[in-house]
N, C-alpha and C. Protein backbone atom coordinates (compact mmCIF):
# COMPACT_ATOMS: atom_id res chain seq x y z
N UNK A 1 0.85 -1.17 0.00
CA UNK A 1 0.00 0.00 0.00
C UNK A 1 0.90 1.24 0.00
N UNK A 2 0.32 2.06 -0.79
CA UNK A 2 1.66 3.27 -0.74
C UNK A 2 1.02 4.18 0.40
N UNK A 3 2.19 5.28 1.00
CA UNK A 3 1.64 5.97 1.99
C UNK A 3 1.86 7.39 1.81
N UNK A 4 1.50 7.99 2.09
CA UNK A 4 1.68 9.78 1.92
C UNK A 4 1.28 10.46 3.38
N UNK A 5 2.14 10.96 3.95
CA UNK A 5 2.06 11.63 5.33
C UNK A 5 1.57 12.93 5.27
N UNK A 6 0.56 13.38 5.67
CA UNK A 6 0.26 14.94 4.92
C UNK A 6 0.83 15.50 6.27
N UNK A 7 1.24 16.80 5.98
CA UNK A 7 2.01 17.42 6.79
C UNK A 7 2.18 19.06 6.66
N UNK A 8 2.46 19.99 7.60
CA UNK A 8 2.47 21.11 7.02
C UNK A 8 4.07 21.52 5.73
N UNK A 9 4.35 20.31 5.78
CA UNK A 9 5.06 20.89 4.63
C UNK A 9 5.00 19.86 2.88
N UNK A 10 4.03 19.30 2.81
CA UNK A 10 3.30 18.71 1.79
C UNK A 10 2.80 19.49 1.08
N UNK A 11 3.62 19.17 -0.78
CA UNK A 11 3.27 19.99 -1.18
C UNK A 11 1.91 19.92 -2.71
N UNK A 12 1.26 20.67 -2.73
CA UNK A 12 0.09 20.76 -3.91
C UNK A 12 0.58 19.21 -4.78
N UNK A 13 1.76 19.52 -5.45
CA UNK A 13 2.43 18.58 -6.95
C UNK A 13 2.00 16.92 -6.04
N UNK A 14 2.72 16.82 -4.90
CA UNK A 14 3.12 16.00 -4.54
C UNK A 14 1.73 15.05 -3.95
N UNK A 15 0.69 15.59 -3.47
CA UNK A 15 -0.79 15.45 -3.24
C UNK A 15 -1.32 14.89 -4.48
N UNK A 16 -1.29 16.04 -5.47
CA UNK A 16 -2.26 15.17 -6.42
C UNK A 16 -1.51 14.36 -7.13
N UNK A 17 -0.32 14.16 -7.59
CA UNK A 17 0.10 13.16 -7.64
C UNK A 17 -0.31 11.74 -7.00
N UNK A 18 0.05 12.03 -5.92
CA UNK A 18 -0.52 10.28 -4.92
C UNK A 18 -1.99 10.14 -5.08
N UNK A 19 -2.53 11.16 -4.90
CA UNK A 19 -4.34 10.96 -5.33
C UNK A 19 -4.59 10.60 -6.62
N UNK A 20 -3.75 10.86 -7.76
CA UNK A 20 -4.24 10.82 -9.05
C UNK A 20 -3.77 9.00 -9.42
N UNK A 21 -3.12 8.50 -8.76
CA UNK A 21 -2.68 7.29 -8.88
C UNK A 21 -3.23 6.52 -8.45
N UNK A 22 -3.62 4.79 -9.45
CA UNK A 22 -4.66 3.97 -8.55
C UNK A 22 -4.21 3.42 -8.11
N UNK A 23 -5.09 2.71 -6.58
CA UNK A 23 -4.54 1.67 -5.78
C UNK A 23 -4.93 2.41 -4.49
N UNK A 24 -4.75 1.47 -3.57
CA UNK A 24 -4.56 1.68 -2.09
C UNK A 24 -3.63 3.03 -1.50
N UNK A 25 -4.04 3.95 -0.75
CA UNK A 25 -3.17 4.82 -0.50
C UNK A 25 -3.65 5.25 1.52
N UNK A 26 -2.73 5.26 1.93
CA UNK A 26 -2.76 5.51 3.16
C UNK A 26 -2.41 6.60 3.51
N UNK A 27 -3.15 7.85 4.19
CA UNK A 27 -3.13 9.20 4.11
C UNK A 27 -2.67 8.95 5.71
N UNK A 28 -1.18 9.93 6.26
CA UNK A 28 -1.11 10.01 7.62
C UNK A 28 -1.13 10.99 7.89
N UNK A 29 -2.61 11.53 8.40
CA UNK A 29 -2.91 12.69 9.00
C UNK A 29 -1.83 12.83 9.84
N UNK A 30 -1.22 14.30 9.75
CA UNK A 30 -0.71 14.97 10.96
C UNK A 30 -0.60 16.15 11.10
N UNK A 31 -0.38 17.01 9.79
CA UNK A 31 -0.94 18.47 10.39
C UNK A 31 -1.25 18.96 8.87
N UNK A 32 -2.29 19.81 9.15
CA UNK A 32 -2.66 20.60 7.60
C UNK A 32 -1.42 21.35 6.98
N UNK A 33 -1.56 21.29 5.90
CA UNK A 33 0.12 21.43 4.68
C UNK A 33 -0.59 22.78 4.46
N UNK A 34 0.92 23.85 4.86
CA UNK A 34 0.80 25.64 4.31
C UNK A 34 0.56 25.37 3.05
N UNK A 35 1.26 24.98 2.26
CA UNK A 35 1.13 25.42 0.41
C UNK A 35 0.50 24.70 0.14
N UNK A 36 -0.68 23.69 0.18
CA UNK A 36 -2.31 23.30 -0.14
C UNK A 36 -3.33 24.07 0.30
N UNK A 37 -4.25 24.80 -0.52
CA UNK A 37 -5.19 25.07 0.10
C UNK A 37 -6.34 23.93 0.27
N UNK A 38 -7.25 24.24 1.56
CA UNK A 38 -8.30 23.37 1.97
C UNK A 38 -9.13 23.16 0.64
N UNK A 39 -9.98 24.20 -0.48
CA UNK A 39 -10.49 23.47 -1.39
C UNK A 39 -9.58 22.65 -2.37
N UNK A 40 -8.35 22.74 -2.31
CA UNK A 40 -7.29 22.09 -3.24
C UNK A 40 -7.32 20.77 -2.94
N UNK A 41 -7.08 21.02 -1.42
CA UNK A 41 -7.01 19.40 -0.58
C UNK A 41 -8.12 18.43 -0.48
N UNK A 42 -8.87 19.02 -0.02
CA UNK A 42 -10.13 18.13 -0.32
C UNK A 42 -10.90 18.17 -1.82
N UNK A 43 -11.04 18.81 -2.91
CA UNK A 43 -11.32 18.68 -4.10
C UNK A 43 -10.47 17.44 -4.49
N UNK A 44 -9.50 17.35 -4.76
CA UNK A 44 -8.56 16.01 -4.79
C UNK A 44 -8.72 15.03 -4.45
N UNK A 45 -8.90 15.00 -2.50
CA UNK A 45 -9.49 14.08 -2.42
C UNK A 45 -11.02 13.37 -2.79
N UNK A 46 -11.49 14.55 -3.29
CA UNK A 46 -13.15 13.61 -3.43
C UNK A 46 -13.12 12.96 -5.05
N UNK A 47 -11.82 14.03 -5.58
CA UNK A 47 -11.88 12.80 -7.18
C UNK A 47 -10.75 12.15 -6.99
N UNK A 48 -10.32 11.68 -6.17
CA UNK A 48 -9.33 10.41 -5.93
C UNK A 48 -10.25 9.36 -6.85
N UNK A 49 -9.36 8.81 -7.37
CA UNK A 49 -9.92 7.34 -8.11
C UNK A 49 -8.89 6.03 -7.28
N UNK A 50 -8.16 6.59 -6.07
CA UNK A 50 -7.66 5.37 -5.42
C UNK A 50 -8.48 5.14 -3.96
N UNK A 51 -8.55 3.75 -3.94
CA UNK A 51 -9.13 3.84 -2.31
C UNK A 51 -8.28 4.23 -1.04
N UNK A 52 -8.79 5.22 -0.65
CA UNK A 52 -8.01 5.97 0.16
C UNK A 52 -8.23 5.99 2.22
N UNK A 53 -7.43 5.59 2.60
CA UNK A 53 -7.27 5.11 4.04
C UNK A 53 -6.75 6.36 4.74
N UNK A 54 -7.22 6.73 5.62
CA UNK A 54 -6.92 7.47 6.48
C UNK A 54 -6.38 7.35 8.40
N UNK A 55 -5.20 7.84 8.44
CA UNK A 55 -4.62 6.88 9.74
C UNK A 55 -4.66 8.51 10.61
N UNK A 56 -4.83 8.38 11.86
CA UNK A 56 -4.41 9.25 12.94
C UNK A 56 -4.87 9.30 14.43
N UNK A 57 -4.63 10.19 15.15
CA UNK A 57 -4.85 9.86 16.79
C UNK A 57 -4.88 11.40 16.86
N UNK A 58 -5.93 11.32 18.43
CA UNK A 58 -5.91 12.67 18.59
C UNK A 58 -7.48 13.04 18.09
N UNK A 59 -7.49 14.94 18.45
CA UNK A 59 -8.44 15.21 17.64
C UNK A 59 -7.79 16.03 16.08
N UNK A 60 -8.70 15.50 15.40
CA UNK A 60 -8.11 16.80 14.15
C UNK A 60 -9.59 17.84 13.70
N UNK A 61 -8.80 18.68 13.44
CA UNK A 61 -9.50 20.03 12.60
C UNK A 61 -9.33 19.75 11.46
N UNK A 62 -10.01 21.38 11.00
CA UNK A 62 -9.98 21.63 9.58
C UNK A 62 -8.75 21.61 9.12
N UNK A 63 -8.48 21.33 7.74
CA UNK A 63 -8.68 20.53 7.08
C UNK A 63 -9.12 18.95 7.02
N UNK A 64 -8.00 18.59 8.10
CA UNK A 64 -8.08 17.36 8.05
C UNK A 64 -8.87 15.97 8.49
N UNK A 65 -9.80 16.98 9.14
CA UNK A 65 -11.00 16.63 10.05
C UNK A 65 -11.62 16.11 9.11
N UNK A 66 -12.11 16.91 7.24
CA UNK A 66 -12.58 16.45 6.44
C UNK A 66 -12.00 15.90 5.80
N UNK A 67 -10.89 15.94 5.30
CA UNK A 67 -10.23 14.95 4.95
C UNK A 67 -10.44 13.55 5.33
N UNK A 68 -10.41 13.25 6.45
CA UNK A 68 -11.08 11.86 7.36
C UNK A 68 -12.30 11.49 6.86
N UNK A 69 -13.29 12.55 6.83
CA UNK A 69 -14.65 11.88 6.34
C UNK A 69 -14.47 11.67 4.81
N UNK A 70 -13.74 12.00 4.05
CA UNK A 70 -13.64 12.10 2.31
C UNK A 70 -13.15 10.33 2.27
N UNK A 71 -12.02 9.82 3.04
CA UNK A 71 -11.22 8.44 3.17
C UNK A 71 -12.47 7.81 3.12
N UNK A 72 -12.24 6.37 2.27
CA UNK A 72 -13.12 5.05 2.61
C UNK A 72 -12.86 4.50 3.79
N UNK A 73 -11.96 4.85 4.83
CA UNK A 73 -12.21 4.47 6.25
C UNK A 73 -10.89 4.44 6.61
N UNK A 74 -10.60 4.49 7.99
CA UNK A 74 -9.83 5.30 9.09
C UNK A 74 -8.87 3.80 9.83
N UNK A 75 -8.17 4.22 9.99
CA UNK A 75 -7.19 3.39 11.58
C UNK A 75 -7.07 4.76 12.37
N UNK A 76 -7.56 4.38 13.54
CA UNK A 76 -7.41 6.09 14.47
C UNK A 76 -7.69 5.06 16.03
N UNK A 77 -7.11 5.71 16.98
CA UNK A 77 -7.08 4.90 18.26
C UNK A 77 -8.69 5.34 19.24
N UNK A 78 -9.21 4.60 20.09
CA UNK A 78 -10.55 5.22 20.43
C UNK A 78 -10.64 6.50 20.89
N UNK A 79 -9.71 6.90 21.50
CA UNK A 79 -10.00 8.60 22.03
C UNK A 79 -9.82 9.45 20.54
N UNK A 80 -10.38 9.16 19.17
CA UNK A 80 -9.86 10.15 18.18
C UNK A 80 -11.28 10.87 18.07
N UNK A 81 -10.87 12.03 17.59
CA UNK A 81 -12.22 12.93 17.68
C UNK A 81 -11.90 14.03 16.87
N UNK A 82 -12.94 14.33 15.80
CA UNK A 82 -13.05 15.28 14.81
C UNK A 82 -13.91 16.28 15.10
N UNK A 83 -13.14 17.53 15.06
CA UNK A 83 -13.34 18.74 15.56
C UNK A 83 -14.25 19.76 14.09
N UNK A 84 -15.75 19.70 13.70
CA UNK A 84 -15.72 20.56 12.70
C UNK A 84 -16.08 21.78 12.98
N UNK A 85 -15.74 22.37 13.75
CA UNK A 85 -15.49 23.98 13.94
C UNK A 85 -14.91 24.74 13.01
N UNK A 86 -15.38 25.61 12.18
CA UNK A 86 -15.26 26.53 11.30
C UNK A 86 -14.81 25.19 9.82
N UNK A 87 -15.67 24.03 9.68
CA UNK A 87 -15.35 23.02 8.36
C UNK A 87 -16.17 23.28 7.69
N UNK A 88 -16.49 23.07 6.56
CA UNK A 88 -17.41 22.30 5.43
C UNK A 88 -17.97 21.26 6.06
N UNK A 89 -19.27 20.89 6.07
CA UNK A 89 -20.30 19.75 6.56
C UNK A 89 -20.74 18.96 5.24
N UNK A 90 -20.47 19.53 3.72
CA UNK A 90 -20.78 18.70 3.50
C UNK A 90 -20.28 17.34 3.14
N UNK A 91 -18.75 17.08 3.52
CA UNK A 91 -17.81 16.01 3.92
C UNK A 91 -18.98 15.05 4.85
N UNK A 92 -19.29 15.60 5.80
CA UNK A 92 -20.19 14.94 6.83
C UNK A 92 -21.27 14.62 6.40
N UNK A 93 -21.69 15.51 5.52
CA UNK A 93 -23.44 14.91 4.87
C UNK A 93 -22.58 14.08 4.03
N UNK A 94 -22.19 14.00 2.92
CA UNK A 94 -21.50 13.17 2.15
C UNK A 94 -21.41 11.62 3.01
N UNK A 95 -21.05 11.41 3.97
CA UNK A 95 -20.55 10.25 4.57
C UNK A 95 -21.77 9.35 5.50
N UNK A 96 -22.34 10.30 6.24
CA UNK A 96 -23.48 9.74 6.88
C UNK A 96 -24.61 10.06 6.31
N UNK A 97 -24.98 11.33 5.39
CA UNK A 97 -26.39 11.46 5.24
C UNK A 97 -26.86 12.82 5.48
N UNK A 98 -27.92 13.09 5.13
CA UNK A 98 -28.33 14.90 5.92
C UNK A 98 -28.96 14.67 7.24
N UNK A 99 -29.69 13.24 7.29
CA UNK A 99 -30.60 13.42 9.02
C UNK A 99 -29.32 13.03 9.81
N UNK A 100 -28.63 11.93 9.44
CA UNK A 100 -27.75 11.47 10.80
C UNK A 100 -26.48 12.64 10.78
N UNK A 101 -26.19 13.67 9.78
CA UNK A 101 -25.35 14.47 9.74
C UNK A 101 -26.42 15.49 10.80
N UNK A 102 -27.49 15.61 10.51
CA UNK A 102 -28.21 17.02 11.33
C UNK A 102 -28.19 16.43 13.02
N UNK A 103 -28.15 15.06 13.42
CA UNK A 103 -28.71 14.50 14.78
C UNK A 103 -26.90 14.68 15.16
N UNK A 104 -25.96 14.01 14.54
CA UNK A 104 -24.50 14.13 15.20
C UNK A 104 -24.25 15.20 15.44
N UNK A 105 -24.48 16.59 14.52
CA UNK A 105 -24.44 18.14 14.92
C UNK A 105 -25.13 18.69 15.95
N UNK A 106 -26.32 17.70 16.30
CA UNK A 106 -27.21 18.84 17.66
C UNK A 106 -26.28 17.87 19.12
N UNK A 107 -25.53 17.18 18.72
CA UNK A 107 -25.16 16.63 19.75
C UNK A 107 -23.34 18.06 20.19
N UNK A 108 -23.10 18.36 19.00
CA UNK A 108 -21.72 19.31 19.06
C UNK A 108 -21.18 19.19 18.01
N UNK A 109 -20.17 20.29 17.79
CA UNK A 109 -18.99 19.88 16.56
C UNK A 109 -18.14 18.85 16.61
N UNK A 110 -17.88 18.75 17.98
CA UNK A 110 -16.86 17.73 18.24
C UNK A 110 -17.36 15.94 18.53
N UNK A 111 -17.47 15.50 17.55
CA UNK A 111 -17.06 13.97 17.82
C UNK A 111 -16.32 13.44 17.65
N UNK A 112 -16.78 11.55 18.05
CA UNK A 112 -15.86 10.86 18.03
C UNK A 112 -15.62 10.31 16.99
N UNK A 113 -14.80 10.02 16.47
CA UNK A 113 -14.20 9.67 15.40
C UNK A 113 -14.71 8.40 14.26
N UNK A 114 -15.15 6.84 15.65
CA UNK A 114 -15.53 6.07 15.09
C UNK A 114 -16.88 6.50 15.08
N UNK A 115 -17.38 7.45 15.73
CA UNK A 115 -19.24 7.53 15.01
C UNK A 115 -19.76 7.75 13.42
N UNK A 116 -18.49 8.34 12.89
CA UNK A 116 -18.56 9.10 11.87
C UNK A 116 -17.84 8.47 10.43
N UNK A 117 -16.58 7.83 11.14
CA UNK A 117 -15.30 7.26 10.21
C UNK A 117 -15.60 5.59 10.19
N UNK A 118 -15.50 4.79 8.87
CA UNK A 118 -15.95 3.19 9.24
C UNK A 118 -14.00 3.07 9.22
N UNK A 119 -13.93 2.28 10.07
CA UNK A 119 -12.83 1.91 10.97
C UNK A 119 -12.50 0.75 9.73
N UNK A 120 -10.88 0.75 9.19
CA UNK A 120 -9.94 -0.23 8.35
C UNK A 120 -9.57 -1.61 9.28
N UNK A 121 -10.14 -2.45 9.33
CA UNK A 121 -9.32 -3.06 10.07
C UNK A 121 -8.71 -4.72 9.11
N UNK A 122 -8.04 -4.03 8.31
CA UNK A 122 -6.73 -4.46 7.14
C UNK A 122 -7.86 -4.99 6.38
N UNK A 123 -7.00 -5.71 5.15
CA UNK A 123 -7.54 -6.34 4.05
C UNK A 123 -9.04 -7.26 4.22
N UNK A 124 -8.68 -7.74 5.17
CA UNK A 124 -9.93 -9.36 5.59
C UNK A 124 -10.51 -9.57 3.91
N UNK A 125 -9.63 -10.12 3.64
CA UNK A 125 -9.79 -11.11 2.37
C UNK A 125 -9.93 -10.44 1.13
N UNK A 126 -9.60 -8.95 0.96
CA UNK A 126 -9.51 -8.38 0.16
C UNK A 126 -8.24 -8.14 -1.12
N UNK A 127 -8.25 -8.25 -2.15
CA UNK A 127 -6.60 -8.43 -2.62
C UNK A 127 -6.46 -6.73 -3.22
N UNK A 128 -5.63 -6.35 -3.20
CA UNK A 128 -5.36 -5.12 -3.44
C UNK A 128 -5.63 -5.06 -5.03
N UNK A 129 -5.39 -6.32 -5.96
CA UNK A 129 -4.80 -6.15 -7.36
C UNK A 129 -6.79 -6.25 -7.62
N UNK A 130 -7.22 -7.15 -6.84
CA UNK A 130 -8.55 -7.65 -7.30
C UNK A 130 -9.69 -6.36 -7.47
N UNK A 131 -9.11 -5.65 -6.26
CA UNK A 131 -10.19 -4.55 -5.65
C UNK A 131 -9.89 -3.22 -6.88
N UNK A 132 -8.50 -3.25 -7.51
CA UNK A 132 -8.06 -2.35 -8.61
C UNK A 132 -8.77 -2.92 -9.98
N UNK A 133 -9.14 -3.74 -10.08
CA UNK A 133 -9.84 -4.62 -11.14
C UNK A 133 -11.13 -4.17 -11.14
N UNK A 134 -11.72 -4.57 -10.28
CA UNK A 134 -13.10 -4.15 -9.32
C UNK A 134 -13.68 -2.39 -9.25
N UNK A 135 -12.94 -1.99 -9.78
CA UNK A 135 -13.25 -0.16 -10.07
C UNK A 135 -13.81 -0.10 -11.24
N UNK A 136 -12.43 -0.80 -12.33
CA UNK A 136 -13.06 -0.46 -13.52
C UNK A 136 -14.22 -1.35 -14.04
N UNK A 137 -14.70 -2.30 -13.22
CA UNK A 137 -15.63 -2.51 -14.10
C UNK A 137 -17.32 -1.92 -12.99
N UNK A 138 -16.92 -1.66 -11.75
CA UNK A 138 -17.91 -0.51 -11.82
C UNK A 138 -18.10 0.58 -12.18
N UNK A 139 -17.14 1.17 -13.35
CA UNK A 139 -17.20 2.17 -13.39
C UNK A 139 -17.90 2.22 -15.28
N UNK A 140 -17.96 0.52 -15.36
CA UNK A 140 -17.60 0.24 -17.10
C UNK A 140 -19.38 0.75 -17.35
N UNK A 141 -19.74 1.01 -18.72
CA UNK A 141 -20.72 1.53 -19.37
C UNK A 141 -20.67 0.67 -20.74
N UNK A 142 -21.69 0.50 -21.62
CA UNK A 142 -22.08 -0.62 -22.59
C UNK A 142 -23.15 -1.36 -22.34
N UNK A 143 -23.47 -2.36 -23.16
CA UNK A 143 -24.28 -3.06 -23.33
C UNK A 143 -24.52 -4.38 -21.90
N UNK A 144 -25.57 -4.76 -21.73
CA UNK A 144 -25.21 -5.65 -20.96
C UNK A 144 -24.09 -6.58 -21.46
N UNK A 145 -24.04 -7.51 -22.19
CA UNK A 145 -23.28 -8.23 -23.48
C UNK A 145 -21.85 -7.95 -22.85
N UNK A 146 -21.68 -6.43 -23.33
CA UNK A 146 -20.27 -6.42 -22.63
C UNK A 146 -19.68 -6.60 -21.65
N UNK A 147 -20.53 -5.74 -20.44
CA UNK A 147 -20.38 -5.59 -19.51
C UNK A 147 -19.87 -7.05 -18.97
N UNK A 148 -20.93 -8.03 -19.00
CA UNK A 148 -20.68 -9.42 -18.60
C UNK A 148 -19.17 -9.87 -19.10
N UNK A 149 -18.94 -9.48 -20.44
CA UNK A 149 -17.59 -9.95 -20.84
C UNK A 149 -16.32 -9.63 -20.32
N UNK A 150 -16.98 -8.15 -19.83
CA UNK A 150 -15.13 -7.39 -19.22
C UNK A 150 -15.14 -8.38 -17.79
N UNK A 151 -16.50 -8.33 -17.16
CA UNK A 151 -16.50 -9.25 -16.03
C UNK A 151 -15.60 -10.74 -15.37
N UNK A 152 -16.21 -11.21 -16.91
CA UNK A 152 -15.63 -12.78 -17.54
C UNK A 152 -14.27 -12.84 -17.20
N UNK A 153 -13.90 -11.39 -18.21
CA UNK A 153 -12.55 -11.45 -18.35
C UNK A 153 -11.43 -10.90 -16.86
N UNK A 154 -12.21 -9.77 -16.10
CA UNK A 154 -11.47 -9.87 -15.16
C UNK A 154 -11.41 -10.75 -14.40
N UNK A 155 -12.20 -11.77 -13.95
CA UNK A 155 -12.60 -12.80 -13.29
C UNK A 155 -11.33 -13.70 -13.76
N UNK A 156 -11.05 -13.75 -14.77
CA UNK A 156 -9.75 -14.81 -15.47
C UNK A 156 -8.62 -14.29 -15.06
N UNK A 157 -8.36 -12.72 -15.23
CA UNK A 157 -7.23 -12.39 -15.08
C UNK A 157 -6.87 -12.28 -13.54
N UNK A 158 -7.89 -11.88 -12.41
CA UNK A 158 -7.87 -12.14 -10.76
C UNK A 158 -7.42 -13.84 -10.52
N UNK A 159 -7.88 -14.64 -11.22
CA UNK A 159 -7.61 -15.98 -10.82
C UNK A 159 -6.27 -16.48 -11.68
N UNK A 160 -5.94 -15.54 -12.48
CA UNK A 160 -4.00 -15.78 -12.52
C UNK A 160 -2.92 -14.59 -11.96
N UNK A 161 -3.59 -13.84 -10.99
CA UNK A 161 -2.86 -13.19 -9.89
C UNK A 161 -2.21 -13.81 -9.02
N UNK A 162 -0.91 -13.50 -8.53
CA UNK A 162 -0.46 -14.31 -7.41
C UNK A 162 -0.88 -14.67 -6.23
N UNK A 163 -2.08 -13.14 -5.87
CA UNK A 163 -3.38 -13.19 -4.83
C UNK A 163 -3.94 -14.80 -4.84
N UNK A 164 -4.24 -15.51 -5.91
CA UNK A 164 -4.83 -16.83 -6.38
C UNK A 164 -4.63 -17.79 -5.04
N UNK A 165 -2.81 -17.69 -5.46
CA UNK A 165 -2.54 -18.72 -4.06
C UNK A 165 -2.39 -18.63 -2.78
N UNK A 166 -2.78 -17.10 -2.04
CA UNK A 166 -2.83 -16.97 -0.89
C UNK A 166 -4.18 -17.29 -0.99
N UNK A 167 -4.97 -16.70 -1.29
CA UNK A 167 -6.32 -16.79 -1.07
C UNK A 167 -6.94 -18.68 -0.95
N UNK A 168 -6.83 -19.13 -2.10
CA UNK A 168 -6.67 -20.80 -2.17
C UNK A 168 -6.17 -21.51 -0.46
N UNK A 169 -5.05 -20.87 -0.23
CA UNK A 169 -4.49 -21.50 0.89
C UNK A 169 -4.81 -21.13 2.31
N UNK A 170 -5.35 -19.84 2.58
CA UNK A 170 -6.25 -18.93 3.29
C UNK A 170 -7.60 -20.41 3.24
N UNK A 171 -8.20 -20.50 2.19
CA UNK A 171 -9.33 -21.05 2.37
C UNK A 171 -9.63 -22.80 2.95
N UNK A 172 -8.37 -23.40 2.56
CA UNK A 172 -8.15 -24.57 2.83
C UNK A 172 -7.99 -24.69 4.46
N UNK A 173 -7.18 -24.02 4.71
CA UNK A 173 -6.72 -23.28 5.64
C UNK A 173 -7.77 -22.83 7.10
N UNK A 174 -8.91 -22.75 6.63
CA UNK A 174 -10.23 -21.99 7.00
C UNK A 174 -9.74 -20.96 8.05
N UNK A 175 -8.97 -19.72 7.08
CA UNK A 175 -8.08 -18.42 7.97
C UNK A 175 -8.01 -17.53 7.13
N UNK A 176 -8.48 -15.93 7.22
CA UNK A 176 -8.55 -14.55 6.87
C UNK A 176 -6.82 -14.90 5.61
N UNK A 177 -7.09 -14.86 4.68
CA UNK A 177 -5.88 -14.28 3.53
C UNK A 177 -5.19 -13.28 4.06
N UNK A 178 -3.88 -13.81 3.92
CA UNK A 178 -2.86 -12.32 4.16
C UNK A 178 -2.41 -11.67 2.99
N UNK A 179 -3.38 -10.98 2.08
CA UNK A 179 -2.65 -10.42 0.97
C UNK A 179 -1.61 -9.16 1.40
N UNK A 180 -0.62 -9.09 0.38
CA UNK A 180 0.20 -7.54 0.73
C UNK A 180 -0.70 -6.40 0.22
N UNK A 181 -0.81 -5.67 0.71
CA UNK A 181 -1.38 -4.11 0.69
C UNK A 181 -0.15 -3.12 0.65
């Protein structure tokens, strides 16, 4: 899995770069980057075309507070808590919804982290190469006809991945696959 530490000295090039690239990417929150601006940073992230993980502890703010809700899900320790004081909400409607975004807000700005963030807890049987396969053909358009065919065909090309034989041996096994991420 590749990783990118955002930081206050992370820069614009170097962001969308890692966002513009597919695959697994692990974002390590730690402090909002001077030379990104917040719509830069999060615009990016919402057209990320990689699945994007978000790691941290603590509470975070703006930026990165939304940033967290933009990630397909979090590693963060239980005391983590997202602060949206002076944020964009609609990161938060985006993720939960407008009623459960309006009921978490009358409770405060500040929550907890896992109310909001669905928690990574690693692959559990997921293959990194399979799940990169698995984009484009939700993303594919055509005929039914085709559609079924690109299917066919990724289906052939996942089962001559090297993923094949962990997974196979995982199952014999009757134990969670350790693919690399």
């Amino acid at each position: 899995m590749r990783r990118l530490e955002v930081t206050s000295a992370l820069a614009g090039t170097e962001l969308r770069a890692a966002l513009e690239e597919r695959g697994p990417l692990l974002l390590e929150l730690r402090s909002a980057p001077e030379a990104v601006s917040r719509a830069e940073l999060l615009g990016a992230a919402a057209r990320a075309e990689a699945l994007i993980l978000a790691r941290f502890d603590g509470t975070l703010a703006t930026p990165l507070a939304e940033l967290a809700l933009l990630a397909h899900a979090g590693e963060f320790g239980s005391d983590a808590r997202l602060d949206l004081s002076d944020s964009l909400l609609a990161p938060l409607v985006f993720r939960v919804g407008f009623a459960e975004a309006r009921r978490i807000l009358a409770r405060g700005l500040t929550m907890a982290a896992a109310d909001v963030v669905p928690r990574f807890g690693g692959s559990r049987g997921r293959s990194a190469d399979a799940v990169r396969i698995a984009e484009g053909l939700l993303a594919g358009t055509g005929s039914p006809r085709e559609l079924l065919a690109a299917e066919r065909a990724a289906f052939a090309l996942v089962m001559a991945l090297p993923d094949r034989s962990e997974g196979l041996l995982a199952f014999r096994q009757k134990r969670a696959p350790a693919f690399d991420w």
